[in-house]
C-alpha atoms as a PDB file:
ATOM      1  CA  UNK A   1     163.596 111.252 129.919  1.00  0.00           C
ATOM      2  CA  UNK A   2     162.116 113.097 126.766  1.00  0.00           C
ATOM      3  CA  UNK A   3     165.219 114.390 124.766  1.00  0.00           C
ATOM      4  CA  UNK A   4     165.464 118.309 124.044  1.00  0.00           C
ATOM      5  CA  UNK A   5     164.947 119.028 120.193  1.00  0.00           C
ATOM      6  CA  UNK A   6     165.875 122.306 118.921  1.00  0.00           C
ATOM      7  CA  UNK A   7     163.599 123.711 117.066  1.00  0.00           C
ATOM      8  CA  UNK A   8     165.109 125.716 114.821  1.00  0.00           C
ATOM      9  CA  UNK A   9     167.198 122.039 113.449  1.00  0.00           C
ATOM     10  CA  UNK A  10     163.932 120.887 113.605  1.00  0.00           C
ATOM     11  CA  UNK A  11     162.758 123.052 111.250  1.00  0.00           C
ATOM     12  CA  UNK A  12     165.466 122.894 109.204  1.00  0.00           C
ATOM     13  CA  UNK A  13     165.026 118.849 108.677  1.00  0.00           C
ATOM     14  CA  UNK A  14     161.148 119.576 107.909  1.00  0.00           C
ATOM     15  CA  UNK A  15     161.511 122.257 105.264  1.00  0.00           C
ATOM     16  CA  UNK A  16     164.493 120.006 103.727  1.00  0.00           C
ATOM     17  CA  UNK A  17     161.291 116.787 103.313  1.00  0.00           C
ATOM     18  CA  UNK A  18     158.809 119.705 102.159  1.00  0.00           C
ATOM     19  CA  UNK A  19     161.014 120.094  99.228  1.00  0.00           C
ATOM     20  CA  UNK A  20     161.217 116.564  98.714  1.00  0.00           C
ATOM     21  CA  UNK A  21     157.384 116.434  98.448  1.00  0.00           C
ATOM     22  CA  UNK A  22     156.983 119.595  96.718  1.00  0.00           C
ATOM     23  CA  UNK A  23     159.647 118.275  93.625  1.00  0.00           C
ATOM     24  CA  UNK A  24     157.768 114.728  93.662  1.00  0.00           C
ATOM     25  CA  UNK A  25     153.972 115.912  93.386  1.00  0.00           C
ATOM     26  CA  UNK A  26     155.705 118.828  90.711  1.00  0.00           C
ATOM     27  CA  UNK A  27     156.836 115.961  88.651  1.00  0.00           C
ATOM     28  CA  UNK A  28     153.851 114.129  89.227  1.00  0.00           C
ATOM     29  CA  UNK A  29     152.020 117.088  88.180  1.00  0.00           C
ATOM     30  CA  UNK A  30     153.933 117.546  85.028  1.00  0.00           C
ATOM     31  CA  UNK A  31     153.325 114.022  83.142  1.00  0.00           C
ATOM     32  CA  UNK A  32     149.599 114.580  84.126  1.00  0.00           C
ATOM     33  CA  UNK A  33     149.180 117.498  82.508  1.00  0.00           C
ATOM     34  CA  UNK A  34     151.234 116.447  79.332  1.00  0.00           C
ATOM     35  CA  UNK A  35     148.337 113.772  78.919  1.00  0.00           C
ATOM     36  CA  UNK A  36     145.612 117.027  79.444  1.00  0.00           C
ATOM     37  CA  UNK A  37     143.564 118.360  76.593  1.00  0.00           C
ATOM     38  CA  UNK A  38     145.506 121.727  75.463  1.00  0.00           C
ATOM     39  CA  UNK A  39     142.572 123.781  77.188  1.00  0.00           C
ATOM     40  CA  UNK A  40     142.999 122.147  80.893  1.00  0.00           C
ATOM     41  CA  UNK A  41     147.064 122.643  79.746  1.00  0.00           C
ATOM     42  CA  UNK A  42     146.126 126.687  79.943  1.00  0.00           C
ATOM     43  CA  UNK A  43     143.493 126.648  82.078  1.00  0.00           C
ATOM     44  CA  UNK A  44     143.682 129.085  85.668  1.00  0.00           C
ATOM     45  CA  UNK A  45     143.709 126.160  87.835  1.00  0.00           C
ATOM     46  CA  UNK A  46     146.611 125.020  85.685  1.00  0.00           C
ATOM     47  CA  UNK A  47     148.640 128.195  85.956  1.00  0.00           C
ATOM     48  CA  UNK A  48     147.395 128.341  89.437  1.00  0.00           C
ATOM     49  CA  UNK A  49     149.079 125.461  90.707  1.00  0.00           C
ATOM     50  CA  UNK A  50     152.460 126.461  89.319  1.00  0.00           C
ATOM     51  CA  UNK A  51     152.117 129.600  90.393  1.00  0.00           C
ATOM     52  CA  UNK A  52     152.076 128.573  93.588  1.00  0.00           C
ATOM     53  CA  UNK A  53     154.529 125.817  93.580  1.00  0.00           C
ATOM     54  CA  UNK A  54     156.898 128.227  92.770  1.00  0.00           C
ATOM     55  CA  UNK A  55     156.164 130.394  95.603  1.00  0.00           C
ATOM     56  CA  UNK A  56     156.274 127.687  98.140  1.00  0.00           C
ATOM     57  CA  UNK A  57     159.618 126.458  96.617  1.00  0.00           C
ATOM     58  CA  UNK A  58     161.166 130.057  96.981  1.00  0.00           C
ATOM     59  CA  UNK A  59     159.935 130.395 100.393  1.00  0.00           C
ATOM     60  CA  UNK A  60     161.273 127.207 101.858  1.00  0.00           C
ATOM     61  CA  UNK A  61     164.601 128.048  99.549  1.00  0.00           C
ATOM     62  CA  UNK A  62     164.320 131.592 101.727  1.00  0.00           C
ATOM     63  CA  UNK A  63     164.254 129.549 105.144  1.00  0.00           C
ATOM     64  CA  UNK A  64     166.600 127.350 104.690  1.00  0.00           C
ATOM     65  CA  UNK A  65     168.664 129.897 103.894  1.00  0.00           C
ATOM     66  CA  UNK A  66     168.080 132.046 107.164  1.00  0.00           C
ATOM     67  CA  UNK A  67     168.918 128.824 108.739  1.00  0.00           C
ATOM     68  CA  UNK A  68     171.947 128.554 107.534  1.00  0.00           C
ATOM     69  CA  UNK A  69     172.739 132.625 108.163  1.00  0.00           C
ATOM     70  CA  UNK A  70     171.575 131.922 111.819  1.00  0.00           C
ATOM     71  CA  UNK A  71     173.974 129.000 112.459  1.00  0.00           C
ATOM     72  CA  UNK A  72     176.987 129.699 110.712  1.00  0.00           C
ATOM     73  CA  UNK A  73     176.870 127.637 107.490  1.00  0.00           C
ATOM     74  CA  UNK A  74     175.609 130.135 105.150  1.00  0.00           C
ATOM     75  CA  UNK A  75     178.783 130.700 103.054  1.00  0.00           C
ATOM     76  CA  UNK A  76     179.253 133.231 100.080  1.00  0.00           C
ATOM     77  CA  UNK A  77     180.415 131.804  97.206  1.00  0.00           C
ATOM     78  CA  UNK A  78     180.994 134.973  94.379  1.00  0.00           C
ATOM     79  CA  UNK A  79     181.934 134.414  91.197  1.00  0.00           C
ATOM     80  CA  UNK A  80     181.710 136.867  88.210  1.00  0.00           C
ATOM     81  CA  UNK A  81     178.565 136.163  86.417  1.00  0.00           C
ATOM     82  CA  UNK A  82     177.123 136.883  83.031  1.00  0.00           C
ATOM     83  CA  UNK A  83     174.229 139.422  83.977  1.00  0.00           C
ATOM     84  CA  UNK A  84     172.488 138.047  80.633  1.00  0.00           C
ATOM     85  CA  UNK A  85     172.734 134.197  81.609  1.00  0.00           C
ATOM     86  CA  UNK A  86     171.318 134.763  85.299  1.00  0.00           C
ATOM     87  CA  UNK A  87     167.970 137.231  83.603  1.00  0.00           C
ATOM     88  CA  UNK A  88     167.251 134.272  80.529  1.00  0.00           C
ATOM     89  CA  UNK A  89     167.401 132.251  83.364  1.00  0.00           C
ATOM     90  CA  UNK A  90     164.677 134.291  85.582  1.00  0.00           C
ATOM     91  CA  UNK A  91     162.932 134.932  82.344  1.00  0.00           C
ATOM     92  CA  UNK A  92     163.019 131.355  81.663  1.00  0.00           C
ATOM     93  CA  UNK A  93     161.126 130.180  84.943  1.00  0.00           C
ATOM     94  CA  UNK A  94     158.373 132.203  84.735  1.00  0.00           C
ATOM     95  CA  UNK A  95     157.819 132.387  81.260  1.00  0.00           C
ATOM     96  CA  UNK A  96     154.532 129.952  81.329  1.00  0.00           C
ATOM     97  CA  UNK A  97     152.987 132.571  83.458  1.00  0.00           C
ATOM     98  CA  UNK A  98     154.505 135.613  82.196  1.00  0.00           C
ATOM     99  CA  UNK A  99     152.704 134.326  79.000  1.00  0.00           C
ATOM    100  CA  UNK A 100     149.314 133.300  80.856  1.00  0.00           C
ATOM    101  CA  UNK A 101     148.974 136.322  82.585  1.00  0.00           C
ATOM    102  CA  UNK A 102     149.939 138.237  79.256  1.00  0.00           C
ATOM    103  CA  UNK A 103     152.671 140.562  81.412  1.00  0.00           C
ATOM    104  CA  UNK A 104     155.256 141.811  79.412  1.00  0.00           C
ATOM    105  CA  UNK A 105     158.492 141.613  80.879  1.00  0.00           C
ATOM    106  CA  UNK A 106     161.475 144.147  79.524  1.00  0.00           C
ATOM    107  CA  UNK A 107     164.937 142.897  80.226  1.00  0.00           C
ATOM    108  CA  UNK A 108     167.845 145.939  79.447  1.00  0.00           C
ATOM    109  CA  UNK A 109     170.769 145.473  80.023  1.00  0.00           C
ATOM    110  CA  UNK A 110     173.636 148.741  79.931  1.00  0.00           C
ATOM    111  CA  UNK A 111     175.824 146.256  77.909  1.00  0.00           C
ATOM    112  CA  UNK A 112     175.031 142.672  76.863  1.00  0.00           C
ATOM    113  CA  UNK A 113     178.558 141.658  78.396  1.00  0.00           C
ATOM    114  CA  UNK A 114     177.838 143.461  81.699  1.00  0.00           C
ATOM    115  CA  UNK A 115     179.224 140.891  84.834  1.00  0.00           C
ATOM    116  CA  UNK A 116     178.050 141.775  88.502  1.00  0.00           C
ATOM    117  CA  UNK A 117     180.479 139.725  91.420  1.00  0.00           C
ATOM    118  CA  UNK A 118     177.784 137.625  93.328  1.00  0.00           C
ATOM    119  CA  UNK A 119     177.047 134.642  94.602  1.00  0.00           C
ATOM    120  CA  UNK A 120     174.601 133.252  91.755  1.00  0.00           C
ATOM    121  CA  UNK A 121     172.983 130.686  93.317  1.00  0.00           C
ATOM    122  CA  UNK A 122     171.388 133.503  96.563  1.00  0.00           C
ATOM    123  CA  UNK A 123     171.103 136.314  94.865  1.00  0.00           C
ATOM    124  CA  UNK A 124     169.473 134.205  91.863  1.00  0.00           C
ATOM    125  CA  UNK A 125     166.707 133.164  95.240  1.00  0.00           C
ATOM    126  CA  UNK A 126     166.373 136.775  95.956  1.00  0.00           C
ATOM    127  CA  UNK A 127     165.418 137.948  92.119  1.00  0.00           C
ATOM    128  CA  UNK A 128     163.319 134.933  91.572  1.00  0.00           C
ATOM    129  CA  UNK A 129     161.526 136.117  94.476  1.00  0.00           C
ATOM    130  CA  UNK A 130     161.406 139.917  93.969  1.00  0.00           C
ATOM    131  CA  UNK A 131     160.384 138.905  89.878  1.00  0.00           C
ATOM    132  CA  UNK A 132     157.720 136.993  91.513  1.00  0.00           C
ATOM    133  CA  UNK A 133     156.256 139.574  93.893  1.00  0.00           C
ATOM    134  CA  UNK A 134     156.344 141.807  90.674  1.00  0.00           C
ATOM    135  CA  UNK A 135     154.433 139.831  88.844  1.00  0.00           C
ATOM    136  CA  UNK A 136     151.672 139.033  91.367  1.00  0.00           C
ATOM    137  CA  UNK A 137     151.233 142.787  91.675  1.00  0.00           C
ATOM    138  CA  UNK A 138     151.948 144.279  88.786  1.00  0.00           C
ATOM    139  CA  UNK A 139     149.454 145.474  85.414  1.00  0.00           C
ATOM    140  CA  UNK A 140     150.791 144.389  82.869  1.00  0.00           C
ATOM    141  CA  UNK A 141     154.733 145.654  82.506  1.00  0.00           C
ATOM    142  CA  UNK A 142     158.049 144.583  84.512  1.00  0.00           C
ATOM    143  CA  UNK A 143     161.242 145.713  84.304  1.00  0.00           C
ATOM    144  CA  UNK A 144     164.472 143.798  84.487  1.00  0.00           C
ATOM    145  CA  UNK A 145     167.365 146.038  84.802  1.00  0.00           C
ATOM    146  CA  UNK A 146     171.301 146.014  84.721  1.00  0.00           C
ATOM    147  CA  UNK A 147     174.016 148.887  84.643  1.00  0.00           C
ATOM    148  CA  UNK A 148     177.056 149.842  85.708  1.00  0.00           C
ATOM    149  CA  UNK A 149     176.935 152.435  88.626  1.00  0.00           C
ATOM    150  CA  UNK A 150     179.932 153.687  90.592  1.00  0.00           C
ATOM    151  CA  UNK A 151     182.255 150.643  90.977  1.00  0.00           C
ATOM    152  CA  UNK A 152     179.784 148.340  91.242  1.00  0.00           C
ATOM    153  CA  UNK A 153     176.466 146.940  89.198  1.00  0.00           C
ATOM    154  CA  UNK A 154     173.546 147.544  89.589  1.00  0.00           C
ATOM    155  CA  UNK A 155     170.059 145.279  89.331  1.00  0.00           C
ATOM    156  CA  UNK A 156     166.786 146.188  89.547  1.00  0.00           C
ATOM    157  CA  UNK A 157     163.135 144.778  89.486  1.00  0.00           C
ATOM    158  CA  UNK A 158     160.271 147.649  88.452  1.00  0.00           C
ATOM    159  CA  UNK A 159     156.720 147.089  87.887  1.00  0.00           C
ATOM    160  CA  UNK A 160     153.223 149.203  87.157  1.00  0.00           C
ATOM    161  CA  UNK A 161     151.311 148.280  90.481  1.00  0.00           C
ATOM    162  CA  UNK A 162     150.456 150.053  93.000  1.00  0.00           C
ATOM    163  CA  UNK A 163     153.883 150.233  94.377  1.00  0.00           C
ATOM    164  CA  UNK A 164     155.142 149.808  98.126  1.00  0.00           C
ATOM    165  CA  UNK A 165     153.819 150.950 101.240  1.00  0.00           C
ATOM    166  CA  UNK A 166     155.283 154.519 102.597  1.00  0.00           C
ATOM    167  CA  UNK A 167     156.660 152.755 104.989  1.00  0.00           C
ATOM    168  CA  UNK A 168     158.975 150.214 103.113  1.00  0.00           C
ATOM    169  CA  UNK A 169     160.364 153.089 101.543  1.00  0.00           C
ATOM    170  CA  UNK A 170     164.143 153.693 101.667  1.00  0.00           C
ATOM    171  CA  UNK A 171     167.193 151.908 102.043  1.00  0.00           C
ATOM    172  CA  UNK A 172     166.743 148.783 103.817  1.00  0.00           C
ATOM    173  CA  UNK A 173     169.866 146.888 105.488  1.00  0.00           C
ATOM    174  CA  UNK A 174     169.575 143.748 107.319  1.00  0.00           C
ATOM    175  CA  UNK A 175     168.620 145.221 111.276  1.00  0.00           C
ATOM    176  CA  UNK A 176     165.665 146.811 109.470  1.00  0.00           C
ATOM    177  CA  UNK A 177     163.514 144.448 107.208  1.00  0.00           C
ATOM    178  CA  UNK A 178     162.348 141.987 109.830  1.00  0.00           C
ATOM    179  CA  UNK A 179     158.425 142.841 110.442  1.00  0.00           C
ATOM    180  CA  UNK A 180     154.965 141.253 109.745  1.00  0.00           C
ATOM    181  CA  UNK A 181     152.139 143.379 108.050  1.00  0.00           C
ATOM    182  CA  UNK A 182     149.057 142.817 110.044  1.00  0.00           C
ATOM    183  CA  UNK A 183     146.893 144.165 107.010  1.00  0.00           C
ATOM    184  CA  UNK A 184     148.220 141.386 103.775  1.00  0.00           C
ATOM    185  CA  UNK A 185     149.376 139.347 106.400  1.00  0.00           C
ATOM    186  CA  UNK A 186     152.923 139.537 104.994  1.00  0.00           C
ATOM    187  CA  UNK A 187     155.654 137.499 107.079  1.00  0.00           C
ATOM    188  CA  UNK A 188     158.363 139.930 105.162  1.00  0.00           C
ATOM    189  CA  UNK A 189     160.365 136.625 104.643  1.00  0.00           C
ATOM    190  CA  UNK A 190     161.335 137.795 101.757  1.00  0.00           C
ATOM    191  CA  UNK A 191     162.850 141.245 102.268  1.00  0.00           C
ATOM    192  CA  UNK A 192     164.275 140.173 105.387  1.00  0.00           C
ATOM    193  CA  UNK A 193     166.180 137.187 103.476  1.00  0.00           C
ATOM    194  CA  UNK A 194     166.917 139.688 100.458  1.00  0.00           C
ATOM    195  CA  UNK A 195     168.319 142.224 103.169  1.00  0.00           C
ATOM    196  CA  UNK A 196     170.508 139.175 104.812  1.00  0.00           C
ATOM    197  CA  UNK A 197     171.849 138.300 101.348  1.00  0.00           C
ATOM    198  CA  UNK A 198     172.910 141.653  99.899  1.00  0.00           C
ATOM    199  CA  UNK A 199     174.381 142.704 102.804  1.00  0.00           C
ATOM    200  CA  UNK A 200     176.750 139.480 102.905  1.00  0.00           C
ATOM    201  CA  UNK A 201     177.882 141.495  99.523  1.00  0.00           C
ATOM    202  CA  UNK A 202     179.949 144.221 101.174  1.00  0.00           C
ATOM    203  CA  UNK A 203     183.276 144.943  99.771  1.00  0.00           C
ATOM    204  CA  UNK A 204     185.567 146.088 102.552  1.00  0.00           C
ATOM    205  CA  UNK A 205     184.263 150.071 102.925  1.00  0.00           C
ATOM    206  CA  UNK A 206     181.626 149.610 100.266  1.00  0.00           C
ATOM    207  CA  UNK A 207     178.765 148.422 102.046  1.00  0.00           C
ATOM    208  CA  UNK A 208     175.635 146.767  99.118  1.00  0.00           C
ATOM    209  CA  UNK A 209     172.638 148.306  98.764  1.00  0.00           C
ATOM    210  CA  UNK A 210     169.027 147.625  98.715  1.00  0.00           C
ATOM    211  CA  UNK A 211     166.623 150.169  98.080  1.00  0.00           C
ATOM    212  CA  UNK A 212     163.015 150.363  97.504  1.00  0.00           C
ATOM    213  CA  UNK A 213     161.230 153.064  95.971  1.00  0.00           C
ATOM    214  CA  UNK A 214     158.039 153.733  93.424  1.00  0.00           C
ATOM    215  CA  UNK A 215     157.423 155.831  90.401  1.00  0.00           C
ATOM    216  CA  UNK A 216     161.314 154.972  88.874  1.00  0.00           C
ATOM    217  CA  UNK A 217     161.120 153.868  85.462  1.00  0.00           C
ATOM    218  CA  UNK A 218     157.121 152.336  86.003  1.00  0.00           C
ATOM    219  CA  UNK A 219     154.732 153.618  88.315  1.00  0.00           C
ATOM    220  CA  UNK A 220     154.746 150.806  90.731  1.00  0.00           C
ATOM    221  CA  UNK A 221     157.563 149.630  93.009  1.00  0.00           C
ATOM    222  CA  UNK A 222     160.958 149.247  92.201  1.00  0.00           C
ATOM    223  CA  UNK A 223     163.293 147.018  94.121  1.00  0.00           C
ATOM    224  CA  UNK A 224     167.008 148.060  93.405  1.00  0.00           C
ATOM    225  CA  UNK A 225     170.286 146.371  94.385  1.00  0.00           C
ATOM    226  CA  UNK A 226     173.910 147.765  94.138  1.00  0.00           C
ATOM    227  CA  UNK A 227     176.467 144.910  94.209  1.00  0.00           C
ATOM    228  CA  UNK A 228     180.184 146.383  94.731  1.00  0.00           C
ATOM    229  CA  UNK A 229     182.377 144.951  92.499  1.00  0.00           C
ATOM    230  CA  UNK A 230     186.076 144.050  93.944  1.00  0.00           C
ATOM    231  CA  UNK A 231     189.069 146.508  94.055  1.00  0.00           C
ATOM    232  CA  UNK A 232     191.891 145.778  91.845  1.00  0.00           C
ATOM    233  CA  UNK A 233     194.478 147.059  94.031  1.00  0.00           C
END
């Protein structure tokens, strides 16, 4: 008798050896190119294949993670956290190609001690991948915001593309950001994880926010999230 496998573990088990492979052939991939000529070092192909690397990585970070929501074992962990460490640290993995692609990325903070309540590690995934889409799309300008708004903080991601679809428009909770664009042939993995994520963020009657709009402080789109921060009394 063939035993029943569920899937969804299944898949679980796979993307957990993808990442496996991914970090061996990435380290592979790094001591051959220290032994390149500086040209290959900077060449597309180059910035091509760590482009993408990083995109896979975030993606199977992004299911895993919906596995987890799905069954239980997704767990907030929220900490107050330096809004300055977690951006030098966004900055910091996609400097190479924020410098290849010459894209200049603007990080303002409202205060350079400003702390947002969070769990660092997923909502670190969901601006790594929202920095990510920005640069992919964007001219030549991003903006990485932080300020204090209400009793709460809040982040946001702006670029000079073309900005989002009419139809992404507006507030977006988790019930809303599952769907698959026929035309880019978008999954929406990624605003359906970001919408899953932020919304674990609620603070008793203060429900986070994620919003996406265009035209804010760059002409392109502009992914904004308000994290409450926790009552005192």
């Amino acid at each position: 008798m063939v035993k029943h496998i569920d899937f969804s573990t299944l898949m679980a088990s796979t993307v957990h050896d993808m990442k496996n492979v991914i970090a061996a052939v990435s380290h592979a991939y790094e001591s051959l190119l220290a032994e390149m000529p500086e040209a290959l070092q900077r060449s597309p192909q180059a910035r091509l294949i760590e482009q993408e690397a990083l995109r896979l990585d975030a993606m199977l970070m992004q299911l895993l993670g919906l596995y987890k929501l799905e069954h239980g074992q997704l767990l907030l962990q929220s900490v107050y956290c330096p809004l300055d460490e977690l951006f030098e640290d966004l900055h910091n993995r996609h400097r190479e190609l924020l410098e290849y692609r010459n894209i200049d990325l603007q990080i303002e903070l409202e205060s350079p001690d400003l702390e947002g309540y969070f769990d660092v590690s997923l909502m670190g995934t969901v601006l790594d991948n929202a920095l990510g889409n920005a640069i992919n799309y964007c001219k030549k300008t991003i903006h990485l915001t932080a300020q204090r708004q209400e009793n709460g903080i809040l982040l946001s991601v702006n670029d000079d593309g073309s900005g989002y679809p009419e139809s992404l428009l507006g507030t977006v909770r988790n019930s809303q950001s599952s769907s698959i664009d026929r035309n880019s042939g978008s999954t929406g993995l990624g605003l359906y994880f970001a919408a899953n994520i932020i919304a674990m963020h609620d603070q008793d009657d203060r429900p986070a926010r994620l919003q996406l709009s265009n035209n804010t402080t760059l002409p392109g789109a502009c992914m904004s999230i308000w994290l409450p921060l926790p009552s005192l009394f």
